[in-house]
Protein backbone atom coordinates (compact mmCIF):
# COMPACT_ATOMS: atom_id res chain seq x y z
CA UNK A 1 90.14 114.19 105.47
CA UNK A 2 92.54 112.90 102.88
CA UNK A 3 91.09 110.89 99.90
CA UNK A 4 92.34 107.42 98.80
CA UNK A 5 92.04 105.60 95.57
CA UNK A 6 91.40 102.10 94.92
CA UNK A 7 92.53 100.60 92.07
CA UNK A 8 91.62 96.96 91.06
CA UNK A 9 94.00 94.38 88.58
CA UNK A 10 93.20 91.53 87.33
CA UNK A 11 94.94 91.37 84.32
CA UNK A 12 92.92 94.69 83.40
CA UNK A 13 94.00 97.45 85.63
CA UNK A 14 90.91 99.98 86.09
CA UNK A 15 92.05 102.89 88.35
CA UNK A 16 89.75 104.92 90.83
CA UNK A 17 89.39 108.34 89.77
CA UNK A 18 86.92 109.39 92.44
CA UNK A 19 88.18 108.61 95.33
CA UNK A 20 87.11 107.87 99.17
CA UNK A 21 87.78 110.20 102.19
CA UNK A 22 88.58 108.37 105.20
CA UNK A 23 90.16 108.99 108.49
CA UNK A 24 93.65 107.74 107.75
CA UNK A 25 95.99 105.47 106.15
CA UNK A 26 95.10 102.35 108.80
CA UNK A 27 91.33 102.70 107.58
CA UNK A 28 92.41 103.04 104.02
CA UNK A 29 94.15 98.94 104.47
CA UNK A 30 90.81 97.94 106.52
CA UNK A 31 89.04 99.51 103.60
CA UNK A 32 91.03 98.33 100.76
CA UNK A 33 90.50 94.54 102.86
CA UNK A 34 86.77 95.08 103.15
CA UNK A 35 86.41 95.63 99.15
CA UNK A 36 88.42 92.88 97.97
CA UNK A 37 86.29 90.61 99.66
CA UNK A 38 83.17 91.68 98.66
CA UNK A 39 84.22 92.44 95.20
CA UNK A 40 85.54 88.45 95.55
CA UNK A 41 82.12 87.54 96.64
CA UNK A 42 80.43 89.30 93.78
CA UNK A 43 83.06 87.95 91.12
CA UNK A 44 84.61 84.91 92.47
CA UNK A 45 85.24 83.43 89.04
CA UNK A 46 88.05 86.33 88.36
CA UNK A 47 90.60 84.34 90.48
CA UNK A 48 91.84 80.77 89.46
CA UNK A 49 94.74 79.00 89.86
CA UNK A 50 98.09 80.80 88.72
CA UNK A 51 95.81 83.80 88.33
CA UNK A 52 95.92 87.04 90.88
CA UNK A 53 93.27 89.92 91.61
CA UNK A 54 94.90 93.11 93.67
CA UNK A 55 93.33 96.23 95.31
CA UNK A 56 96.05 98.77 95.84
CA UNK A 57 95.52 101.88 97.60
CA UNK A 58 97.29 105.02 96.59
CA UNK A 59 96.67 108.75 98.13
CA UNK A 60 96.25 111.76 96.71
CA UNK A 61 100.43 112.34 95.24
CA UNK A 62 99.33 108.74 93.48
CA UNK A 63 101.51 107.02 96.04
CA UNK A 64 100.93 103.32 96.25
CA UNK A 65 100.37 102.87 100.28
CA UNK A 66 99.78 99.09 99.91
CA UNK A 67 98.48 96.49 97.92
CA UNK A 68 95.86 93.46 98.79
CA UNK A 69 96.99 90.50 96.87
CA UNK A 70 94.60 87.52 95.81
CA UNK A 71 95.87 84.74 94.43
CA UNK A 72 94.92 81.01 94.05
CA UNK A 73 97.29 78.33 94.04
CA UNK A 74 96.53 74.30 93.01
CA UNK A 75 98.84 72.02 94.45
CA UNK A 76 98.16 69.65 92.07
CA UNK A 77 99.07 71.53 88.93
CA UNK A 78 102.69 70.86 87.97
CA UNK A 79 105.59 73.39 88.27
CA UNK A 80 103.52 75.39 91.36
């Protein structure tokens, strides 16, 4: 099974240097989907407007496969 790594920024990046074996790249995104939101859930204060939080998954040759983007936006703050 190849591993993944999921590495988290918000305005800190803190890489993953375990790891997760899973079946493939397509459960890697579902996976990469499934943590932002809880870790959003846990830590919803992270993200505010103009800010972003973003999970991206690389494999094993530290290839970025894809990155989950969070990011509030307040149409009522000027120059958005």
């Amino acid at each position: 099974m190849p591993r993944y790594f999921f590495d988290t920024d918000n305005h800190t990046h803190d890489g993953d240097n375990e790891g997760t074996d899973l079946a493939d790249d397509d459960e890697a995104r579902v996976q990469a989907i499934i943590f932002a939101g809880d870790y959003l859930r846990d830590h919803p204060g992270i993200v505010s407007a103009g800010n972003r939080f973003s999970v991206s998954v690389r494999d094993a040759r530290d290839t970025i496969l894809l990155t989950v983007v969070v990011t509030v936006e307040d149409p009522r703050e000027p120059g958005e």
